[in-house]
Protein backbone atom coordinates (compact mmCIF):
# COMPACT_ATOMS: atom_id res chain seq x y z
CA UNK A 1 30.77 21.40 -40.63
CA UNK A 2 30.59 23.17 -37.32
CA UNK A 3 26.69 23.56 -37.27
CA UNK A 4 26.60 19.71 -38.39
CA UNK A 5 29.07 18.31 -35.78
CA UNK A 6 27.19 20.53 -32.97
CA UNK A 7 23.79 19.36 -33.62
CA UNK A 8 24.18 15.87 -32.47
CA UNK A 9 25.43 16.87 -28.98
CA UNK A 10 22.11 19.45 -28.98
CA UNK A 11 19.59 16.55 -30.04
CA UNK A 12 21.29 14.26 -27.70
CA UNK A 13 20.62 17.02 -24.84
CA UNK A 14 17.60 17.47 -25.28
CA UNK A 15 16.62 13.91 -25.35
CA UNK A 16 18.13 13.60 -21.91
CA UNK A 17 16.30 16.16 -21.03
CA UNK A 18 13.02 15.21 -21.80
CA UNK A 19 13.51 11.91 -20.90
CA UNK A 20 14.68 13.96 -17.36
CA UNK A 21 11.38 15.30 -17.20
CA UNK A 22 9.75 11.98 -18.54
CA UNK A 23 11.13 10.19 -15.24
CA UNK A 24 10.50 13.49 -12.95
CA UNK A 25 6.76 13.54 -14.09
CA UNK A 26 6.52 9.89 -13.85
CA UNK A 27 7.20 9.68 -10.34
CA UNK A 28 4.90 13.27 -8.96
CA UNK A 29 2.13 11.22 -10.62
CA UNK A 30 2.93 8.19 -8.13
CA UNK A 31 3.27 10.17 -5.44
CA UNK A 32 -0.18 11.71 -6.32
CA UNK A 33 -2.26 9.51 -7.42
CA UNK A 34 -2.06 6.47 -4.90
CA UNK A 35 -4.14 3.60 -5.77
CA UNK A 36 -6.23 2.51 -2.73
CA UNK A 37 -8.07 -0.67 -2.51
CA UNK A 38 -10.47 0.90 -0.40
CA UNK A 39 -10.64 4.97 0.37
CA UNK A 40 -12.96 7.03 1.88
CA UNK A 41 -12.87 10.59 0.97
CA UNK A 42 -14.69 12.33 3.94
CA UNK A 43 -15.85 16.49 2.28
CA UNK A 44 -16.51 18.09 6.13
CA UNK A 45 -18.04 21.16 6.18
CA UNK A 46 -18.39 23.49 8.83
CA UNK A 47 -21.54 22.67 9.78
CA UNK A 48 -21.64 19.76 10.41
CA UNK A 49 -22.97 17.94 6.90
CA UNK A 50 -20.51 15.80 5.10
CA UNK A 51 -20.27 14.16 1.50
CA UNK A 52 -18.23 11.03 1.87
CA UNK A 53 -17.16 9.38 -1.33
CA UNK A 54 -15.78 6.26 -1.47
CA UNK A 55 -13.94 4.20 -4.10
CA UNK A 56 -13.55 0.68 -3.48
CA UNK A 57 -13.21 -2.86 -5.17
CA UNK A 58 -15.78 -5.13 -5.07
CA UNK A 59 -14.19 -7.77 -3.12
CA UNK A 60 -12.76 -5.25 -0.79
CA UNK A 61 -15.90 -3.95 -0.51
CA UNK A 62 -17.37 -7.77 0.62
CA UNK A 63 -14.39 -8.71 3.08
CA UNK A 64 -14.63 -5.35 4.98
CA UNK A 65 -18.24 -3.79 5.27
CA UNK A 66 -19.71 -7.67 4.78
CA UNK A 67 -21.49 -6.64 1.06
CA UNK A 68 -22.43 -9.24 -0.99
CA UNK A 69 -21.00 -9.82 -4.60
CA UNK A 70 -22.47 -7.39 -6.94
CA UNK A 71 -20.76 -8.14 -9.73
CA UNK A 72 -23.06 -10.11 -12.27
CA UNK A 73 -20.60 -11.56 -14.77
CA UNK A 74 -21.73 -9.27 -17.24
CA UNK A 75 -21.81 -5.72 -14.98
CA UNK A 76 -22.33 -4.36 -11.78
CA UNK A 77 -25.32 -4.17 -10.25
CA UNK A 78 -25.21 -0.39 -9.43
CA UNK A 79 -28.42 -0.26 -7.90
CA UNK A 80 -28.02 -2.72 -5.31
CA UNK A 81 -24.73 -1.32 -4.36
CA UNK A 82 -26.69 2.25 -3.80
CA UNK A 83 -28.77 0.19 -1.51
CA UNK A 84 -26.25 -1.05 0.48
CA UNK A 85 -24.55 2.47 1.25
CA UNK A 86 -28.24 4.21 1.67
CA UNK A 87 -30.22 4.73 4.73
CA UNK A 88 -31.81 7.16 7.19
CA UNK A 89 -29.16 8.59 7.88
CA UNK A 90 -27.29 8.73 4.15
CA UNK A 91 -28.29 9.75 0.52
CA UNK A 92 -26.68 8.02 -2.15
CA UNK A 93 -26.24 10.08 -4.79
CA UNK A 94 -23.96 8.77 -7.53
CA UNK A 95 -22.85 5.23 -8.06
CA UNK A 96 -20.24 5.23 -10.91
CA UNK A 97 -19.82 3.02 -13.44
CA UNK A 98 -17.23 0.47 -12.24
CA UNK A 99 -13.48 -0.02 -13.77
CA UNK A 100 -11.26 -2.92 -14.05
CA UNK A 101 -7.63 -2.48 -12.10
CA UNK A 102 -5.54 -6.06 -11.41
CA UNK A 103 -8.72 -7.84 -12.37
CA UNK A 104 -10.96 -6.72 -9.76
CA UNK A 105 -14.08 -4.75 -10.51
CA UNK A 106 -13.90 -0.78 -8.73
CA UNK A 107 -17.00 1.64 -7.99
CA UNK A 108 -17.03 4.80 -6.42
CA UNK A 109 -20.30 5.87 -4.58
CA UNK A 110 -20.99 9.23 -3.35
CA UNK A 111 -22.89 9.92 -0.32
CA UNK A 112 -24.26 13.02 1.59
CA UNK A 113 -25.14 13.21 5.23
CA UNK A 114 -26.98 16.46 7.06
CA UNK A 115 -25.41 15.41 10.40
CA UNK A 116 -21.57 13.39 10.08
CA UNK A 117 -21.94 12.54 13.73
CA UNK A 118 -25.03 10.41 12.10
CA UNK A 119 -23.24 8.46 9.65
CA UNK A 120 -22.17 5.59 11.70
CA UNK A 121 -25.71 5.01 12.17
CA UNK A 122 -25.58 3.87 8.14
CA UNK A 123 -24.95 -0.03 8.10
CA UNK A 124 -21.99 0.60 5.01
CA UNK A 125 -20.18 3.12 8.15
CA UNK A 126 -20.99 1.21 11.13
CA UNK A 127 -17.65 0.32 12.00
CA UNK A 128 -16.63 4.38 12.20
CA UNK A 129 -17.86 6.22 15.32
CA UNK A 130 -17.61 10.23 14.28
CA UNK A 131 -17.53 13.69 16.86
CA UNK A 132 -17.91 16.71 15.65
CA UNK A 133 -17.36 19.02 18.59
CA UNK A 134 -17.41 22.90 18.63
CA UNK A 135 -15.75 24.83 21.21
CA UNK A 136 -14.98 28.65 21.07
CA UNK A 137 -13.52 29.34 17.64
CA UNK A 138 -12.24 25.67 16.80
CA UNK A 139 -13.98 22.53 15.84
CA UNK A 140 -12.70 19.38 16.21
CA UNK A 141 -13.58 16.15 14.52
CA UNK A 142 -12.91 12.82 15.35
CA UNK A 143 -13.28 9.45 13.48
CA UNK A 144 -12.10 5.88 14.85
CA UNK A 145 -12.40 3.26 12.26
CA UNK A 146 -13.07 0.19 13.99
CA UNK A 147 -12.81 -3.89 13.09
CA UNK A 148 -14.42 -5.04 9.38
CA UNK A 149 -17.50 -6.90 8.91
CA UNK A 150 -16.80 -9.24 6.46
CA UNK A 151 -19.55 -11.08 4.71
CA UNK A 152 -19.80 -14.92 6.86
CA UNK A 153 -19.15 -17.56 4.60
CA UNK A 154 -17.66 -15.77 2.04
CA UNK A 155 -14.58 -16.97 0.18
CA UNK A 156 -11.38 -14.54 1.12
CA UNK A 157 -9.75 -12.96 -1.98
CA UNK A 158 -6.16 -13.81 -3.05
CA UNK A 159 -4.48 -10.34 -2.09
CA UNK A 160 -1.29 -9.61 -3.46
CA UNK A 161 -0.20 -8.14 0.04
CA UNK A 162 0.47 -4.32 -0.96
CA UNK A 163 -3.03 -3.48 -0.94
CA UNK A 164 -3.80 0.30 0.66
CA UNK A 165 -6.76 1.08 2.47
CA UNK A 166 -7.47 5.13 3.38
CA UNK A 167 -9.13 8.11 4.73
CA UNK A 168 -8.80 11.39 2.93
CA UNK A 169 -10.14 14.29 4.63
CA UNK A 170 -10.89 17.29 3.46
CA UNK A 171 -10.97 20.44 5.37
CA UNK A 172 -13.29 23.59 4.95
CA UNK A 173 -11.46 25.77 7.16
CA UNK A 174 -7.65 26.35 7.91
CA UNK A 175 -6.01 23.67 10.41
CA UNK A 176 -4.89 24.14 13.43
CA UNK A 177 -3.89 20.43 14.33
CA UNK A 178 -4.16 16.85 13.19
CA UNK A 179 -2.99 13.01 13.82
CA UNK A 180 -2.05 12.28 10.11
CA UNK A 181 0.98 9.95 10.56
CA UNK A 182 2.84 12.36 7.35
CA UNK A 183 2.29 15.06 9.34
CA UNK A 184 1.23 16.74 5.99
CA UNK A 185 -1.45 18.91 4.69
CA UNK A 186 -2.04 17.65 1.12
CA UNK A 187 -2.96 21.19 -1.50
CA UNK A 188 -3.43 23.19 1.52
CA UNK A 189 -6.43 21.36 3.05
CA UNK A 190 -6.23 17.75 2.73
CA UNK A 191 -4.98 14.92 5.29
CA UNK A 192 -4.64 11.21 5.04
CA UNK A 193 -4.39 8.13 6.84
CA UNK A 194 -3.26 5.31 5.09
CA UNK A 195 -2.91 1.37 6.71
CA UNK A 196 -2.24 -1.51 4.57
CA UNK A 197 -5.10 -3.90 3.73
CA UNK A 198 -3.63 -6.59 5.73
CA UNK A 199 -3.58 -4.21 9.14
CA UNK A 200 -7.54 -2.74 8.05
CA UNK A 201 -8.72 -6.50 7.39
CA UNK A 202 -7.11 -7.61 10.86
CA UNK A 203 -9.10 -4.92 12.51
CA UNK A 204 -6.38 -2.80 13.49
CA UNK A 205 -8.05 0.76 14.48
CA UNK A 206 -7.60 3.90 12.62
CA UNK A 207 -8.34 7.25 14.51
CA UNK A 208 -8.65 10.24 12.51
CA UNK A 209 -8.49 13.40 14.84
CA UNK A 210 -8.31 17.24 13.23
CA UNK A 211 -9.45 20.29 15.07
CA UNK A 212 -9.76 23.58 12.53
CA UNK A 213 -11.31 26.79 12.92
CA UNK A 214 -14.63 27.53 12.73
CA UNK A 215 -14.67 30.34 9.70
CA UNK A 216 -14.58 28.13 6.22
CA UNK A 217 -12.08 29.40 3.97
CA UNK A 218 -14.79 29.90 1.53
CA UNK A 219 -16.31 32.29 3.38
CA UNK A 220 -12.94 34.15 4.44
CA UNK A 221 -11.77 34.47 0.84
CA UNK A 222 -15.24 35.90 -0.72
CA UNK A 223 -14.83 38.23 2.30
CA UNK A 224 -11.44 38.94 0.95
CA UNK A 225 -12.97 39.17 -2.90
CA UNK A 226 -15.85 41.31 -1.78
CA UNK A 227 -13.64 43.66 0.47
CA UNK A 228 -11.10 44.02 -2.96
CA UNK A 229 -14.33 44.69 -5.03
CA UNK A 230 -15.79 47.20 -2.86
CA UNK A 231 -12.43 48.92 -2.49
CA UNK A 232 -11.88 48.90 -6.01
CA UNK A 233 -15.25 50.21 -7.19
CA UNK A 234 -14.92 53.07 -4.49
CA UNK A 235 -11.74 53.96 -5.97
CA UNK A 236 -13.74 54.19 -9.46
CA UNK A 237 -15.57 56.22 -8.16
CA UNK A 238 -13.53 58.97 -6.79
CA UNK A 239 -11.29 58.63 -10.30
CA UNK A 240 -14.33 59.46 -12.45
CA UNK A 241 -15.25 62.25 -9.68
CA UNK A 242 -11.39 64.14 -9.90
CA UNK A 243 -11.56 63.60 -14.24
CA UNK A 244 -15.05 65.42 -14.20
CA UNK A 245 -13.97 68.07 -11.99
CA UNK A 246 -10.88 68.99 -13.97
CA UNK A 247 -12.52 69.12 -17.26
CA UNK A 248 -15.19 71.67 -15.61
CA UNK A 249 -13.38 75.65 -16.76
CA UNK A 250 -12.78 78.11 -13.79
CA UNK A 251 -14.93 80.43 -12.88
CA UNK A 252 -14.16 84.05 -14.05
């Protein structure tokens, strides 16, 4: 009787405490994975080159960079979207294939540039103007997001009014300052800006400003692996040496 009368308090425990973890789960997974209308994910590296990806909806992508439709009715015309984002001065190098989210069609297209102080140059980044400055042991970079383009005589989407648009930058090297309003760094190297659609469609600027060190923390950790690995093998070394040298008798 006792076991039978204390196994509905047990179950009912750990319901509630699933369901705990349920709810706790739920809400890290909002607070991670924020849906933007339109995001650019800027990948700096230390030189200079940058991969920018960006995820957008289609008619996000018309009323702000001034694209025209590419969605066919049946698809989306992937190729003409890489043509939009290519040029001298950026390589396209995946266009997804799109998704559905609130009825609006969603690509993301990757892009590489040799030179991110080049990219504004790119009709699809016109409206950013980038620095990338080194001085001494630092490096700072600087991006100002300027007023859309939107394409003329186009018909304006209904927006629901809690649209997001966003920068995501991504750091090779540790930080030693930055402008995000959060005043966070993201999994050690990442900042954002975030503005709502309404602000980035009235042209209200966005200025992006980080300065990091010059050493990537790529480099500084396979230092860090190849110091441990030396160290260790060294030490393998002298461990074999001592066991031979033991096992040898002494002389008479």
């Amino acid at each position: 009787m006792t076991a039978g009368l204390g196994g509905a308090p047990t179950r009912q425990w750990l319901a509630g405490t699933v369901l705990a973890a349920l709810v706790l789960s739920s809400a890290a997974c909002q607070g991670l994975f924020r849906e933007y209308e339109y995001e650019e994910e800027l990948y700096l590296k230390v030189d200079g080159s940058a991969t920018v990806v960006v995820n957008t909806s289609l008619p996000a992508l018309t009323a702000l960079r001034g694209a025209r439709n590419f969605d066919t009715g049946d698809g989306v015309d992937r190729d003409a979207v890489a043509a939009f984002f290519a040029s001298p001065v950026s390589r396209v190098t995946r266009v997804s294939r799109p998704w559905t989210r609130y009825g609006r069609r969603f690509v993301q297209v990757r892009v590489e540039t040799s030179d991110i102080r080049t990219l504004g140059k790119a009709p699809a980044f016109a409206w950013s103007t980038y620095a990338f400055t080194p001085h001494g042991d630092t490096v700072t970079f600087v991006q100002t997001m300027g007023a859309p383009t939107p394409l003329a005589g186009s018909t304006p989407p209904v927006w629901q009014g809690n649209e997001v648009a966003a920068i995501r930058l991504h750091v090779p090297a540790k930080i030693q300052f930055h402008n995000a309003p959060s005043k966070k760094v993201e999994r050690g190297n990442i900042v954002s800006w975030e503005q709502p659609l309404t602000d980035r469609l009235a042209g209200q600027p966005i200025k992006v400003e980080v300065r990091m060190e010059r050493e990537s923390i790529l480099a500084w950790t396979l230092t860090i692996f190849g110091s441990a690995a030396a160290a260790a093998a060294a030490l393998f070394i002298v461990v074999i040496w001592w066991v031979r040298r033991k096992g040898r008798p002494e002389p008479a």
